[in-house]
N, C-alpha and C. Protein backbone atom coordinates (compact mmCIF):
# COMPACT_ATOMS: atom_id res chain seq x y z
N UNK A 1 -58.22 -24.94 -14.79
CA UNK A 1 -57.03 -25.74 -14.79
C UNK A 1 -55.92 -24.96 -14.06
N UNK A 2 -55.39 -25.67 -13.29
CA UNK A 2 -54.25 -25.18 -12.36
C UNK A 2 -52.86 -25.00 -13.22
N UNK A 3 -52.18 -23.72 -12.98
CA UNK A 3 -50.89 -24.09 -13.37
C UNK A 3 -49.97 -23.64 -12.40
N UNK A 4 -48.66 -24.05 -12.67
CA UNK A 4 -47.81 -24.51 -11.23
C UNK A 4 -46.41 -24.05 -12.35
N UNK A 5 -45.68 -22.97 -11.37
CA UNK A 5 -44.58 -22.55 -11.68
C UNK A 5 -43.36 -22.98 -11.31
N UNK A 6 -42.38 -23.57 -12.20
CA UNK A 6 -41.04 -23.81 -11.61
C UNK A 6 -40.32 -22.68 -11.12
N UNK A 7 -39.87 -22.68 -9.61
CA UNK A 7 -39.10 -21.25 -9.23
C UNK A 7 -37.69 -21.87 -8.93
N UNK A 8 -36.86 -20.96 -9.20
CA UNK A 8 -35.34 -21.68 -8.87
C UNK A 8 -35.46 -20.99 -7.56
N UNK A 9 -34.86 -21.80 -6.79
CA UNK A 9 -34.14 -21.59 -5.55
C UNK A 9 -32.90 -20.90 -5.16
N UNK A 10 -33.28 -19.69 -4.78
CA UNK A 10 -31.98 -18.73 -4.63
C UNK A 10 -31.19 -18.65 -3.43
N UNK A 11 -30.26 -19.36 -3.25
CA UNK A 11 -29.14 -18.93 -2.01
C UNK A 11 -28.30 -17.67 -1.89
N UNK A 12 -29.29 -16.42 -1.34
CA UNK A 12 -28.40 -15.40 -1.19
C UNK A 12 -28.30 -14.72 -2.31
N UNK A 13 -29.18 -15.05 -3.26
CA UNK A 13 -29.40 -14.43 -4.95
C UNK A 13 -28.33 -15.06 -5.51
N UNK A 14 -27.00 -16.34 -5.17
CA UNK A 14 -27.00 -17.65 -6.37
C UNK A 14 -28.06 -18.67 -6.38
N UNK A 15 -27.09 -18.88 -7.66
CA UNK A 15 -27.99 -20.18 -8.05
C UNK A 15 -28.02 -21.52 -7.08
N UNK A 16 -26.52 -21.36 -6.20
CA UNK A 16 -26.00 -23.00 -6.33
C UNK A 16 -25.86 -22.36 -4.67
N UNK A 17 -25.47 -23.21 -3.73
CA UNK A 17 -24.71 -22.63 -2.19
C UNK A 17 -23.49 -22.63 -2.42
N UNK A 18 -22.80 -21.22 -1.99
CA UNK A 18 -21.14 -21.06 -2.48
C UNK A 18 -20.58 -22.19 -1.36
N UNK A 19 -19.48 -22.65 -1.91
CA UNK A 19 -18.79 -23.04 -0.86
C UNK A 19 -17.06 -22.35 -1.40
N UNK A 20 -16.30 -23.12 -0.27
CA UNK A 20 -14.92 -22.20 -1.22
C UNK A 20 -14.06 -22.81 -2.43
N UNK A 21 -14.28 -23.58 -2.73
CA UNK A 21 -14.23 -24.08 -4.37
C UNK A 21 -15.12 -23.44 -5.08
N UNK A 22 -16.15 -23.20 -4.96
CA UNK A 22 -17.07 -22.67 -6.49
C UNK A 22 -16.37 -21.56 -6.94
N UNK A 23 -16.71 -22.05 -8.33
CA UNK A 23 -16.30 -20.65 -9.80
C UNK A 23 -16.81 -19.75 -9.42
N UNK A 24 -16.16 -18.51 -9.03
CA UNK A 24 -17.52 -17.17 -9.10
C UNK A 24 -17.36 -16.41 -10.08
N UNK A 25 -16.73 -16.72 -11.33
CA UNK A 25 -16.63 -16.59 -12.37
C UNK A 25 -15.39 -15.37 -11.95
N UNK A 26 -15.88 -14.00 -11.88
CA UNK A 26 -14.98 -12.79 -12.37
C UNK A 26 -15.73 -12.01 -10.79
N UNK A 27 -14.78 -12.35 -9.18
CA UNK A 27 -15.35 -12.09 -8.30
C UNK A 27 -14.27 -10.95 -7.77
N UNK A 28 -14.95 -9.94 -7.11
CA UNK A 28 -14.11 -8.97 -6.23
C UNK A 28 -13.98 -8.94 -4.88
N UNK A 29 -12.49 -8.85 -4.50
CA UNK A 29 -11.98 -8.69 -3.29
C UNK A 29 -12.18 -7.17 -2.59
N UNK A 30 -13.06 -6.80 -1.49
CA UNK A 30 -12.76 -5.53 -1.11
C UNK A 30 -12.63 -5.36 -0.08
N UNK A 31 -11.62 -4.20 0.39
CA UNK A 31 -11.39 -4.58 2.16
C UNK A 31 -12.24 -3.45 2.77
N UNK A 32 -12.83 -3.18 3.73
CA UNK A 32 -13.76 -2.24 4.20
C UNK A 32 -13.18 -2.05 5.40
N UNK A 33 -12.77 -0.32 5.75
CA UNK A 33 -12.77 -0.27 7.40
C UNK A 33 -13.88 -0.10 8.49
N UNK A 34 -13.34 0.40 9.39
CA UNK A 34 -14.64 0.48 10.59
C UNK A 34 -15.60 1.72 10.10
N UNK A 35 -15.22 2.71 9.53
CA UNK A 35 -16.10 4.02 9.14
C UNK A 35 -16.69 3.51 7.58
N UNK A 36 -16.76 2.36 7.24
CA UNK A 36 -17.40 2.28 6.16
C UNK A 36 -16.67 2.77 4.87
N UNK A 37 -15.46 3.38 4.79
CA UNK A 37 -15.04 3.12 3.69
C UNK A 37 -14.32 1.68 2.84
N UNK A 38 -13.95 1.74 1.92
CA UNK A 38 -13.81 0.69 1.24
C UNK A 38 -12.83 0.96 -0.16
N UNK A 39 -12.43 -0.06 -0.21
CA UNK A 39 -11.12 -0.08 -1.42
C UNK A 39 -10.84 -1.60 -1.96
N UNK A 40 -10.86 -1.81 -3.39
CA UNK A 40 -10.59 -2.78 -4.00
C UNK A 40 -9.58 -3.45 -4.25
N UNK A 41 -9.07 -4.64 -3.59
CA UNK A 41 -7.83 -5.27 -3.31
C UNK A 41 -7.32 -6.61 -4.34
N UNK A 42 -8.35 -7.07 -4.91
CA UNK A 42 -7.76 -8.06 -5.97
C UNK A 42 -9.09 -8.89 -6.94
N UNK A 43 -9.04 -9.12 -8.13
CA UNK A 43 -9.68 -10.15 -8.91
C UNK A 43 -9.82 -11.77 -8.28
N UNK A 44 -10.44 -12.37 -7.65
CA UNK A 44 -11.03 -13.50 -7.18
C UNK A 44 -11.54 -14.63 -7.96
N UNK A 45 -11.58 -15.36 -8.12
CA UNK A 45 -11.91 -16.48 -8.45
C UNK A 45 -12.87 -17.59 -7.88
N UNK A 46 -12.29 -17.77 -6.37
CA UNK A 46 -13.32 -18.66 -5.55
C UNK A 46 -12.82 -17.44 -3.58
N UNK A 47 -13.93 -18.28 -3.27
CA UNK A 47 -13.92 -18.10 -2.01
C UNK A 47 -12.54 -18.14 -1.43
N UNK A 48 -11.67 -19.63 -1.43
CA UNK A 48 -10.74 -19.78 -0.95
C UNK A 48 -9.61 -18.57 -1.21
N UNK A 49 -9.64 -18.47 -2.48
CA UNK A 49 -8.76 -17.42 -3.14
C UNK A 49 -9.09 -16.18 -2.51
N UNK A 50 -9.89 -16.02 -2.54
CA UNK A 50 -10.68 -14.34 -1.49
C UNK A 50 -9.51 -14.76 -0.31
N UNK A 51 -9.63 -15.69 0.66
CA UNK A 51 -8.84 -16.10 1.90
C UNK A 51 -7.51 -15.62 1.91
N UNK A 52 -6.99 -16.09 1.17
CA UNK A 52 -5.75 -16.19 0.89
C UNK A 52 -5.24 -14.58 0.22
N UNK A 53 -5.70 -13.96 -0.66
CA UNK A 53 -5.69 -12.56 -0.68
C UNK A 53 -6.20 -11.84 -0.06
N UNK A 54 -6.79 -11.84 0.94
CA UNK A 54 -7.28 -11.18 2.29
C UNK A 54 -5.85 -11.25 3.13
N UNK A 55 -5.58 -12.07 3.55
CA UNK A 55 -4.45 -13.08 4.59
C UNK A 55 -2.93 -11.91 3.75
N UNK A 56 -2.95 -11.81 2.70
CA UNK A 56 -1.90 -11.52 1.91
C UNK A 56 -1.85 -10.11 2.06
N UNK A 57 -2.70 -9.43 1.53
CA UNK A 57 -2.91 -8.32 1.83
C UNK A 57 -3.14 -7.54 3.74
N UNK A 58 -3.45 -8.14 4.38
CA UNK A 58 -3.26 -8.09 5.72
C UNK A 58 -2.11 -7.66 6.16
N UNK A 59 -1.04 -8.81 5.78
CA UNK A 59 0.20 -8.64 6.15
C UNK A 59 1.12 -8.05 5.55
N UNK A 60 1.07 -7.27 4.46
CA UNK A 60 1.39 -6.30 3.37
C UNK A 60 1.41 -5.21 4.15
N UNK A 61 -0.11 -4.92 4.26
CA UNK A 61 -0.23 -3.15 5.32
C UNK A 61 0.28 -3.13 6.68
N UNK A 62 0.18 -4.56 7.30
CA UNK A 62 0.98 -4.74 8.69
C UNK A 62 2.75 -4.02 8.63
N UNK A 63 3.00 -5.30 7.60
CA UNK A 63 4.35 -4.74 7.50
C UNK A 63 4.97 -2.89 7.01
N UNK A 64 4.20 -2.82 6.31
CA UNK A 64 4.38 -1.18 6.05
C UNK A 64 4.00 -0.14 7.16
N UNK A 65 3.17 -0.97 8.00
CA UNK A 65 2.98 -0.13 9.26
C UNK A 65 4.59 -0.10 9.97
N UNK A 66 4.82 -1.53 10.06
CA UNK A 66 6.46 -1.58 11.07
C UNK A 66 6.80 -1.13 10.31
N UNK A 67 7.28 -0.30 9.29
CA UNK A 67 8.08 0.20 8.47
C UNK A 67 7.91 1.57 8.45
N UNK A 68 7.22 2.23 9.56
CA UNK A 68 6.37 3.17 9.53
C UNK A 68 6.27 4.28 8.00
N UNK A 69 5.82 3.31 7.10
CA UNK A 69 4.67 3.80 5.88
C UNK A 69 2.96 4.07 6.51
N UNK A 70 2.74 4.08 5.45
CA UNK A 70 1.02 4.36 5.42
C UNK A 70 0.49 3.02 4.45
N UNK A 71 -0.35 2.18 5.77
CA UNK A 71 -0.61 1.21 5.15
C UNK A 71 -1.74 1.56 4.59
N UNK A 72 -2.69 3.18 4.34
CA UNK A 72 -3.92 3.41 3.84
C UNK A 72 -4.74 2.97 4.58
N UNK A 73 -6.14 2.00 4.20
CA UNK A 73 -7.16 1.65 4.81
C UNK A 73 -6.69 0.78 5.73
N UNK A 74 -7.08 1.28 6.70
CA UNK A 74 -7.31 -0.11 7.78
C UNK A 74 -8.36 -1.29 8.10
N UNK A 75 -8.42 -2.45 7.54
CA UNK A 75 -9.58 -3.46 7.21
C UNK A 75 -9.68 -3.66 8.51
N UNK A 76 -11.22 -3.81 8.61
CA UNK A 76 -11.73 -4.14 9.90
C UNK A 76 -12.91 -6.20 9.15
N UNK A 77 -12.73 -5.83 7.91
CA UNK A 77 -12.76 -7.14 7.38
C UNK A 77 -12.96 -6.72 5.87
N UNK A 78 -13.15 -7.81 5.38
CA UNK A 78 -13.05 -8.21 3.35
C UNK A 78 -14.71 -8.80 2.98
N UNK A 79 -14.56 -8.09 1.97
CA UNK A 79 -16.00 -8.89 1.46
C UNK A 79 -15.57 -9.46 -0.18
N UNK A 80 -16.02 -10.52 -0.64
CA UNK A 80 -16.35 -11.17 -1.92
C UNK A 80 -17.57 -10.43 -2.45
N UNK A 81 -17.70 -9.98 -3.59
CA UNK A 81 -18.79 -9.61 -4.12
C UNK A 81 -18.69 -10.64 -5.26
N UNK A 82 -19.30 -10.73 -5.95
CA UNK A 82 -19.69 -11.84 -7.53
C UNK A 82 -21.00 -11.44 -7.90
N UNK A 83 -21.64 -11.96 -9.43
CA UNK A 83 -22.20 -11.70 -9.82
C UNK A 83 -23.94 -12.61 -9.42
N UNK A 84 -24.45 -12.49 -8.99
CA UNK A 84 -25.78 -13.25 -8.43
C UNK A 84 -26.40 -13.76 -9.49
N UNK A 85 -27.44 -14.43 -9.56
CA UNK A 85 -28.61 -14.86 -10.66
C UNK A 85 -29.04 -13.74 -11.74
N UNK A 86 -29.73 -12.61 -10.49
CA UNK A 86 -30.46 -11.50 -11.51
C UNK A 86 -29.35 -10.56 -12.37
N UNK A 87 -27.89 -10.69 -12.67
CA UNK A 87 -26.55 -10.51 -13.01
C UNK A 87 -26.21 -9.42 -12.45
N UNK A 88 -26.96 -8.83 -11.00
CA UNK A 88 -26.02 -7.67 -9.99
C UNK A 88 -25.29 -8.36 -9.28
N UNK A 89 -24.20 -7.54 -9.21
CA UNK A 89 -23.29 -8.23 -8.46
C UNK A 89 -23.45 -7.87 -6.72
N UNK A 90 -23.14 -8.68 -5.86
CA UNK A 90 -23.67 -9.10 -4.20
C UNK A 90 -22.88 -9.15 -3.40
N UNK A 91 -23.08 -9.48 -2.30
CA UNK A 91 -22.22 -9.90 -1.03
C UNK A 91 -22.16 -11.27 -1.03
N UNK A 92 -20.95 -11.99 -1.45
CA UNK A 92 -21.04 -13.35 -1.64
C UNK A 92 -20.68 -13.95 -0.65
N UNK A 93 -19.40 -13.25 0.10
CA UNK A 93 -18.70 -13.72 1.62
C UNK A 93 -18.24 -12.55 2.06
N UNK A 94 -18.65 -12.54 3.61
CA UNK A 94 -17.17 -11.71 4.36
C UNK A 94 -16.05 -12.34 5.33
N UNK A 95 -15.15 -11.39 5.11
CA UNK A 95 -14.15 -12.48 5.67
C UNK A 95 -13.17 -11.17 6.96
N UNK A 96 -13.80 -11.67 7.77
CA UNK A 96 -13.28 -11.30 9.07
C UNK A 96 -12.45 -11.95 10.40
N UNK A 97 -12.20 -13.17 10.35
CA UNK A 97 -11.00 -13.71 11.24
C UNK A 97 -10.02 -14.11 9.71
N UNK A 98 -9.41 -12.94 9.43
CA UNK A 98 -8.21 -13.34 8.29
C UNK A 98 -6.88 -13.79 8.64
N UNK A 99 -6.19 -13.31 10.12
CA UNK A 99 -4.96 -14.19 9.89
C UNK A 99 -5.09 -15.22 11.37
């Protein structure tokens, strides 16, 4: 007798395909430069919200540059991480044309 397994279908290790409305429940904003370092920029919610605190933060370190401060890292782009199916948390989006 044959048996036949239900497999969920994983997009990217979610459950569902993100779009920028979905809940990502408790998601992180991080901005990464060109040498691979990285620094944590805000608590997230959805995709869109990632956008918009990317966009925010952009122009934060811009301006402290004309101000000649130290804007710290220089983002060469942002990534969303969230928590996936198997409950590690992933690369959910990156976000690289920010303003």
């Amino acid at each position: 007798m044959a048996t036949t397994k239900n497999q969920l279908q994983s997009y990217n290790g979610f459950a569902i395909p993100l779009q920028p409305d979905t809940d990502l429940g408790l998601a992180m904003l991080i901005a990464e430069g060109e040498d691979g370092q990285h620094e944590p920029v805000a608590v997230i919610g959805t995709i869109s919200e990632a956008r918009e605190a990317a966009a925010s933060d952009l122009r934060e370190r811009m301006r402290r540059l004309e101000l000649d401060g130290d804007a710290g890292l220089c983002p060469t782009l942002y990534k969303v991480w969230a928590r996936g199916i198997d409950g590690t948390y992933r690369t959910a989006c990156e976000i690289i044309d920010i303003l």
